[in-house]
N, C-alpha and C. Protein backbone atom coordinates (compact mmCIF):
# COMPACT_ATOMS: atom_id res chain seq x y z
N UNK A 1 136.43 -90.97 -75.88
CA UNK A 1 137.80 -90.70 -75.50
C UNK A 1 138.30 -91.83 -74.60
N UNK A 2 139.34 -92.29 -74.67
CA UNK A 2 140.43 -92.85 -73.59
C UNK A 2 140.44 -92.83 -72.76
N UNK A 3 140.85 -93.24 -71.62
CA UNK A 3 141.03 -93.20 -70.12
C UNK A 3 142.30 -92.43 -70.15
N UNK A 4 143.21 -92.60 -70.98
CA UNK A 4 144.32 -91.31 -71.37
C UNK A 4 144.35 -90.34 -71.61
N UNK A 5 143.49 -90.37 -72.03
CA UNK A 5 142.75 -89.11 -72.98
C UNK A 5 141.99 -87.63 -71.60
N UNK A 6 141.45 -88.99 -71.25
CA UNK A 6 140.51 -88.11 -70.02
C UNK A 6 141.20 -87.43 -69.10
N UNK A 7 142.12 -88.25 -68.64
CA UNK A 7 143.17 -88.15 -67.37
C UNK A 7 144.12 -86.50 -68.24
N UNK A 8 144.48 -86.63 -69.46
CA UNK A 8 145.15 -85.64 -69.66
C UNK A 8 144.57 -84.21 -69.91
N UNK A 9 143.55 -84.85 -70.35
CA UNK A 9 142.33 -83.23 -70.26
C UNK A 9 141.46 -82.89 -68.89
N UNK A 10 141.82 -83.48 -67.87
CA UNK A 10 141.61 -83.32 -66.51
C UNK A 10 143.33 -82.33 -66.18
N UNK A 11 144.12 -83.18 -66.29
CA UNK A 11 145.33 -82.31 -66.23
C UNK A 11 145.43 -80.96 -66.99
N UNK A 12 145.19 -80.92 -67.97
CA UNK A 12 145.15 -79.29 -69.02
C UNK A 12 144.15 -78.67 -67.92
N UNK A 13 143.08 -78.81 -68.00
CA UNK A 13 141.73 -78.17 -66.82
C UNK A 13 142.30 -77.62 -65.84
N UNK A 14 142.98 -78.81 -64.74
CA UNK A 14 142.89 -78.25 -63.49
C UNK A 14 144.30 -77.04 -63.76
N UNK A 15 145.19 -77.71 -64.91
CA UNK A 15 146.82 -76.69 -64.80
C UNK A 15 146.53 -75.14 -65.36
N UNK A 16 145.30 -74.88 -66.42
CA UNK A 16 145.09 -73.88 -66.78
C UNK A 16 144.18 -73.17 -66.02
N UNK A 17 143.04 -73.63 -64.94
CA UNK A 17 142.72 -72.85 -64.04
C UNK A 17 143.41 -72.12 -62.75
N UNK A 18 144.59 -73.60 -62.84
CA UNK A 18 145.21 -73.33 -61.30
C UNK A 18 146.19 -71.81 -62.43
N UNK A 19 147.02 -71.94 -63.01
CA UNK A 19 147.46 -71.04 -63.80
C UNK A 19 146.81 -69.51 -63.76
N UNK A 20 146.08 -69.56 -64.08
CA UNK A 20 144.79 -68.06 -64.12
C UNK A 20 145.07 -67.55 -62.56
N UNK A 21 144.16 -68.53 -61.64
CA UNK A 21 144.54 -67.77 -60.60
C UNK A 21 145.39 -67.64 -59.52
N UNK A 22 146.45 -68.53 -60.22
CA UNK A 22 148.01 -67.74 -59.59
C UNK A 22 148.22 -66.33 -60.24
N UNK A 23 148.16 -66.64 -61.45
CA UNK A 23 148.40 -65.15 -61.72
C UNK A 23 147.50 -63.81 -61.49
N UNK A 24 146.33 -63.93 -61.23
CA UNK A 24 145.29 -63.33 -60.42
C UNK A 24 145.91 -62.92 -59.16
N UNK A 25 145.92 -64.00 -58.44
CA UNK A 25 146.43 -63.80 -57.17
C UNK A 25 147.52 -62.94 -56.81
N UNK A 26 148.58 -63.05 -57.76
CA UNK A 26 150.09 -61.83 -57.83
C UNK A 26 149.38 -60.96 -58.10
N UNK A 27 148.51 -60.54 -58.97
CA UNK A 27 148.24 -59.46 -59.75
C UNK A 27 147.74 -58.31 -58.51
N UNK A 28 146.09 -58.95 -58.31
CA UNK A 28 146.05 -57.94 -56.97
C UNK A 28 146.94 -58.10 -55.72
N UNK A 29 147.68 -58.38 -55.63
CA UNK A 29 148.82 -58.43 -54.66
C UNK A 29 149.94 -56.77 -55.09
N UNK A 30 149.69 -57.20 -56.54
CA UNK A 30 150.66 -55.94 -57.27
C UNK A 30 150.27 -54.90 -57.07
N UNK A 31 148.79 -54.92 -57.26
CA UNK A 31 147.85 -53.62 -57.68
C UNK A 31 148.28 -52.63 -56.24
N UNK A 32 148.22 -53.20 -55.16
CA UNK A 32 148.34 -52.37 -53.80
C UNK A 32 149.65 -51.86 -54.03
N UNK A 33 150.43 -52.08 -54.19
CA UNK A 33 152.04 -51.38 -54.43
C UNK A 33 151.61 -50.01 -54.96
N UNK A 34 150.51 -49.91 -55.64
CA UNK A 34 150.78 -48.48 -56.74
C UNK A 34 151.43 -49.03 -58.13
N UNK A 35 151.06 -48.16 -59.03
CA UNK A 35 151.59 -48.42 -60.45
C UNK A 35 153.18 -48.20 -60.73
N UNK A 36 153.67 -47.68 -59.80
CA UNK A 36 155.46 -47.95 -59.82
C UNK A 36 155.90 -49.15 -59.56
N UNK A 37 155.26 -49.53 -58.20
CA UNK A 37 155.98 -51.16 -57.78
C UNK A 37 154.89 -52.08 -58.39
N UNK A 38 154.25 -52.21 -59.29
CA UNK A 38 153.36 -53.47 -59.66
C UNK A 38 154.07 -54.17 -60.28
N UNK A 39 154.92 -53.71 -61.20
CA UNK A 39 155.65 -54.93 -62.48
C UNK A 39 156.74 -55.36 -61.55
N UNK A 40 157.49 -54.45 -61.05
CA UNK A 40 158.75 -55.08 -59.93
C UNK A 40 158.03 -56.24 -58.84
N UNK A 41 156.66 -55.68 -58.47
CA UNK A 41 155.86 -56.95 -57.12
C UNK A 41 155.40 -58.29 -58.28
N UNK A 42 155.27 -58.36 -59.54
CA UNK A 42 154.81 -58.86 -60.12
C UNK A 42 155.64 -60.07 -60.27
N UNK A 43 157.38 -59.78 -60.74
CA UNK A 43 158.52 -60.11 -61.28
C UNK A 43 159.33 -60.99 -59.92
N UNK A 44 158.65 -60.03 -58.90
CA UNK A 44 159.18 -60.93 -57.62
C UNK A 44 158.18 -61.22 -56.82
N UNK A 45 157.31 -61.98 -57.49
CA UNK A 45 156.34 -62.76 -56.95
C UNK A 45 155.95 -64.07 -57.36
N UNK A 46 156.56 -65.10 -56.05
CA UNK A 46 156.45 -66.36 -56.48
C UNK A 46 155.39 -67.07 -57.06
N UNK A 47 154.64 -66.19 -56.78
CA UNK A 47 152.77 -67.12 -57.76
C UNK A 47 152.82 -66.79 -59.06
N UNK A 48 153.49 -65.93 -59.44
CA UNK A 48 153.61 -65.65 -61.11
C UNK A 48 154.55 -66.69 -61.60
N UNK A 49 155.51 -66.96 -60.55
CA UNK A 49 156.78 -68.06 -61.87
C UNK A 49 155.89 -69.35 -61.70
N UNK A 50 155.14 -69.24 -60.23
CA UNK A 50 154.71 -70.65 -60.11
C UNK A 50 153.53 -70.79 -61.43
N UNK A 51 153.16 -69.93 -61.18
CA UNK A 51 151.44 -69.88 -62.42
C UNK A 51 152.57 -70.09 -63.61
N UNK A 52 153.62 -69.34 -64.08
CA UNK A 52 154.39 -69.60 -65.66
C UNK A 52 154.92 -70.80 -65.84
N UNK A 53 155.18 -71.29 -64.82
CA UNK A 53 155.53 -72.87 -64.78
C UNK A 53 154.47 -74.09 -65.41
N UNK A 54 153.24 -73.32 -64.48
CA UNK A 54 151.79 -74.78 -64.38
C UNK A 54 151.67 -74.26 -65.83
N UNK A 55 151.81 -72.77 -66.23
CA UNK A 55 151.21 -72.90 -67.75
C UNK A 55 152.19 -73.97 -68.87
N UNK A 56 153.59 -73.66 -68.48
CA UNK A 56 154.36 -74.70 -69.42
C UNK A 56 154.35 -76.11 -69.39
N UNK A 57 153.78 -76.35 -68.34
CA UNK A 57 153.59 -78.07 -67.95
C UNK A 57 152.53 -78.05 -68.76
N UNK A 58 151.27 -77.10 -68.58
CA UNK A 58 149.88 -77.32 -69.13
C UNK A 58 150.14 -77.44 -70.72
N UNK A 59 150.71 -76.33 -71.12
CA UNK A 59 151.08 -76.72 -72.44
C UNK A 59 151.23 -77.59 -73.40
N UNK A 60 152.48 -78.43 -72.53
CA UNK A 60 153.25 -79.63 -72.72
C UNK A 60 151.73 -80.55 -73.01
N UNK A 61 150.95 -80.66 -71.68
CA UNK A 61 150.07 -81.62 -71.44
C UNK A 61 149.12 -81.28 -72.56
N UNK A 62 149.12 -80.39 -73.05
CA UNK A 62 147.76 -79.97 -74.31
C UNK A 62 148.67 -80.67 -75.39
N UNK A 63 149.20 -80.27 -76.02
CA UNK A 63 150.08 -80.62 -76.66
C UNK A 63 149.94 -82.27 -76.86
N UNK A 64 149.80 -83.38 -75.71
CA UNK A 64 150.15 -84.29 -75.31
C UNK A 64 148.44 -84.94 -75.97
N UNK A 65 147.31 -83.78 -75.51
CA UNK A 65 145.84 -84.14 -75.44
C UNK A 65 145.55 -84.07 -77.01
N UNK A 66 146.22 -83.21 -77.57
CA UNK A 66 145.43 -82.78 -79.05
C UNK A 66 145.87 -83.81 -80.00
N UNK A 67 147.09 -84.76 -79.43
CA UNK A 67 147.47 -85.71 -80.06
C UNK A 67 147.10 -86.99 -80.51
N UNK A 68 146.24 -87.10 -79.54
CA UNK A 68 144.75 -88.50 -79.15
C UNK A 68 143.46 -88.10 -79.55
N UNK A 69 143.29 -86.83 -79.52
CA UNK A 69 141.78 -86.62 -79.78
C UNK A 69 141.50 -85.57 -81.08
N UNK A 70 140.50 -85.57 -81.86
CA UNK A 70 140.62 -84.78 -82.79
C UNK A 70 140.71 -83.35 -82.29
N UNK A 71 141.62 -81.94 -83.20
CA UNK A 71 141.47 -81.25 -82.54
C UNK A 71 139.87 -80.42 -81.87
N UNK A 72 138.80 -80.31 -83.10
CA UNK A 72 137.65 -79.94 -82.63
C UNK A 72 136.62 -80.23 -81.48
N UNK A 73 137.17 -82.14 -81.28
CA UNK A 73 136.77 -82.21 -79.74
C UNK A 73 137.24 -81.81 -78.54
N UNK A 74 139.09 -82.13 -78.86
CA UNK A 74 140.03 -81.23 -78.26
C UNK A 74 139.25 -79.79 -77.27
N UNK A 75 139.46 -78.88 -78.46
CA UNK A 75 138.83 -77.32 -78.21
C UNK A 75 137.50 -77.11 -77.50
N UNK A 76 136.87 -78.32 -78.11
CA UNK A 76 135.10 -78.07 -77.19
C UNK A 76 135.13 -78.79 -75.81
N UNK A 77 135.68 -79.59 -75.39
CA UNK A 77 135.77 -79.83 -74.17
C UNK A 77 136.45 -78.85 -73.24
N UNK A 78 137.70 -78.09 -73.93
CA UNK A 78 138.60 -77.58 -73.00
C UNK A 78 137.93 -76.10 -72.87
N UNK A 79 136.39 -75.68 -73.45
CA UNK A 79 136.21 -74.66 -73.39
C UNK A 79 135.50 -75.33 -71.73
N UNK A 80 135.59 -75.68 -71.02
CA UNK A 80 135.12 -75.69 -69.77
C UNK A 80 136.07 -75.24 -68.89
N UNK A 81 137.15 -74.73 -69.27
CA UNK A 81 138.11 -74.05 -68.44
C UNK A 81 137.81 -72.44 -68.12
N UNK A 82 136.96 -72.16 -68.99
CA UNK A 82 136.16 -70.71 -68.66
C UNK A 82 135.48 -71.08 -67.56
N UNK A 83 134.50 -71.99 -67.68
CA UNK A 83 133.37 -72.18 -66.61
C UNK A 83 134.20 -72.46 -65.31
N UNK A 84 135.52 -73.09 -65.25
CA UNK A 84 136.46 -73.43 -63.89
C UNK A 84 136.39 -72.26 -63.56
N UNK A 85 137.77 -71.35 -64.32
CA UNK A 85 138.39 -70.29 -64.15
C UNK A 85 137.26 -69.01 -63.29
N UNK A 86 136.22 -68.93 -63.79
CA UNK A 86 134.85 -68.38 -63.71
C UNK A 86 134.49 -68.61 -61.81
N UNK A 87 134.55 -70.12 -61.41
CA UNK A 87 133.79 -70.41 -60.53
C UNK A 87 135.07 -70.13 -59.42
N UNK A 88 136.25 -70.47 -59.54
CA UNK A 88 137.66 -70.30 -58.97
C UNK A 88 137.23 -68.85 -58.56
N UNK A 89 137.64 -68.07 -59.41
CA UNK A 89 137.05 -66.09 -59.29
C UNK A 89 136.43 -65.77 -58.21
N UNK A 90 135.15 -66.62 -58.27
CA UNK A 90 134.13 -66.79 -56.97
C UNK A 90 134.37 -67.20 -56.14
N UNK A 91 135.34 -68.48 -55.61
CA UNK A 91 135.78 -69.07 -54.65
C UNK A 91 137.03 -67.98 -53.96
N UNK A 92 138.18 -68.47 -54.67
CA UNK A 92 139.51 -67.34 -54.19
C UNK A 92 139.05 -65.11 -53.96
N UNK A 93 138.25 -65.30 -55.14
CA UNK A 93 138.40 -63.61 -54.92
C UNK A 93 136.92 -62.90 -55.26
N UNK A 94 136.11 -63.76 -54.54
CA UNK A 94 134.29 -63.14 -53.99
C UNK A 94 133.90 -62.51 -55.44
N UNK A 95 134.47 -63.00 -56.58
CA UNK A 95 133.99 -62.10 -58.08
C UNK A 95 132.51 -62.43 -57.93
N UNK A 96 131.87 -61.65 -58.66
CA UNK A 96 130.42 -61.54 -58.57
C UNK A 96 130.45 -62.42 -60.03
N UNK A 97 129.13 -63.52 -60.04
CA UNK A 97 128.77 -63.83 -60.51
C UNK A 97 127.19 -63.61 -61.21
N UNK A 98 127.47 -62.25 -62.12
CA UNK A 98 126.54 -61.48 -62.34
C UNK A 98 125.05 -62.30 -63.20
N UNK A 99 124.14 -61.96 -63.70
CA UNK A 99 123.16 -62.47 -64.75
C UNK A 99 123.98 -62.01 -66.46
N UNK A 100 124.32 -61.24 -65.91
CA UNK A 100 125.58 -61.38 -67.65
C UNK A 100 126.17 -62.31 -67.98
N UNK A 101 127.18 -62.70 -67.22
CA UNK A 101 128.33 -63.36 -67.05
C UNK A 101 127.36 -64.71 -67.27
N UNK A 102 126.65 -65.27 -66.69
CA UNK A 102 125.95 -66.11 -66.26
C UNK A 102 125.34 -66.57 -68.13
N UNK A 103 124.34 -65.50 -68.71
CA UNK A 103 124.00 -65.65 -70.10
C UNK A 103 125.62 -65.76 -70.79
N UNK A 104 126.43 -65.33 -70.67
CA UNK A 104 127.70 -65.42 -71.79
C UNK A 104 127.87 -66.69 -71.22
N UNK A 105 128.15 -67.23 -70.45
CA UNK A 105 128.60 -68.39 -69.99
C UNK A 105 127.36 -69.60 -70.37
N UNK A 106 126.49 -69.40 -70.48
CA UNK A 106 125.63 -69.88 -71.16
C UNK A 106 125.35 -70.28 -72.93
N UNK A 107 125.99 -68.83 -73.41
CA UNK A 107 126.21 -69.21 -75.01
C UNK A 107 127.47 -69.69 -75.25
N UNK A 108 128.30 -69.28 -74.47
CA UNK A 108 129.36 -70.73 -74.46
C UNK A 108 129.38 -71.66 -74.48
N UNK A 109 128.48 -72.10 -73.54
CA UNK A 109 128.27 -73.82 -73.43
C UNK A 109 127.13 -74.26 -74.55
N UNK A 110 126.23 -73.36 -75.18
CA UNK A 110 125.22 -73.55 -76.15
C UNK A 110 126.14 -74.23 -77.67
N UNK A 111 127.25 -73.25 -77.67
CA UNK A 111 128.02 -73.08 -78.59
C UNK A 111 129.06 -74.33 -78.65
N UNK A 112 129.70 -74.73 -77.53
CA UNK A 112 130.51 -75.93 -77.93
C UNK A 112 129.31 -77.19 -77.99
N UNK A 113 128.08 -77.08 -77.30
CA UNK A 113 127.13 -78.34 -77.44
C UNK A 113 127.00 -77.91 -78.87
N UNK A 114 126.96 -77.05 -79.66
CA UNK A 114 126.85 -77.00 -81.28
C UNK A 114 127.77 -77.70 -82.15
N UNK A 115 128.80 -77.52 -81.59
CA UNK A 115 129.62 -78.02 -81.90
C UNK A 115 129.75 -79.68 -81.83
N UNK A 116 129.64 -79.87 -80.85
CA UNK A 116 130.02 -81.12 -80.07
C UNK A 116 128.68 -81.91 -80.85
N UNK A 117 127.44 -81.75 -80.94
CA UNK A 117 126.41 -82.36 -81.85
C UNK A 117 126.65 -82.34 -82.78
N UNK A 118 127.17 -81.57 -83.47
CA UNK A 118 127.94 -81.49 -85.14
C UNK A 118 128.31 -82.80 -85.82
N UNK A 119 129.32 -83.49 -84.86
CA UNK A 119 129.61 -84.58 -85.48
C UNK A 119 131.19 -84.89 -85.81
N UNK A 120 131.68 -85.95 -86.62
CA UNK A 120 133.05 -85.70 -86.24
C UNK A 120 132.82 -84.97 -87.83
């Protein structure tokens, strides 16, 4: 890949993790309201337009990535946005990082190295 290439799938990465847990972040923010005020705390909560925003930039920027690189390498690199999103969880909101999670996250990465050895 490119030095263009890289730089823009560094951008998709960090915009679709930061994305996740903005909207994480509103979410349990919502949850305490009770199930009446969650969609209203949701709707007026600036980490949700901000997270709907980073997702439309991210978009844009995928969009921008799949254009330079084939899509199948595309897809197998950007599956490392689980493993972000995953470790973020742990950082921002103490998610347990169970021995489950840990094996799925494991045949994930088994699975795009299948891929990714495949070939073009």
């Amino acid at each position: 890949m490119t030095l263009f290439a890289w730089m823009l799938l560094a951008a998709v990465l960090i915009g679709n993790t930061t994305g996740q847990l903005l909207l994480k972040a509103a979410s349990i923010h919502a949850d305490r309201l009770g199930e009446n005020g969650h969609w209203h705390s949701l709707l007026a909560n600036p980490l949700v337009w901000l997270g709907l925003v980073i997702y439309v930039a991210e978009f844009l920027l995928w969009l921008a990535f799949v254009s330079v690189v084939p899509l199948w390498q595309a897809v197998m690199v950007a599956c490392i946005d689980i493993l972000m999103v995953m470790i973020g969880g742990r950082i921002f909101f103490a998610e347990k990082i169970t021995p489950q999670r840990m094996g799925a996250i494991s045949l994930i990465a088994a699975g795009v190295l299948m891929v990714g050895l495949g070939g073009n």
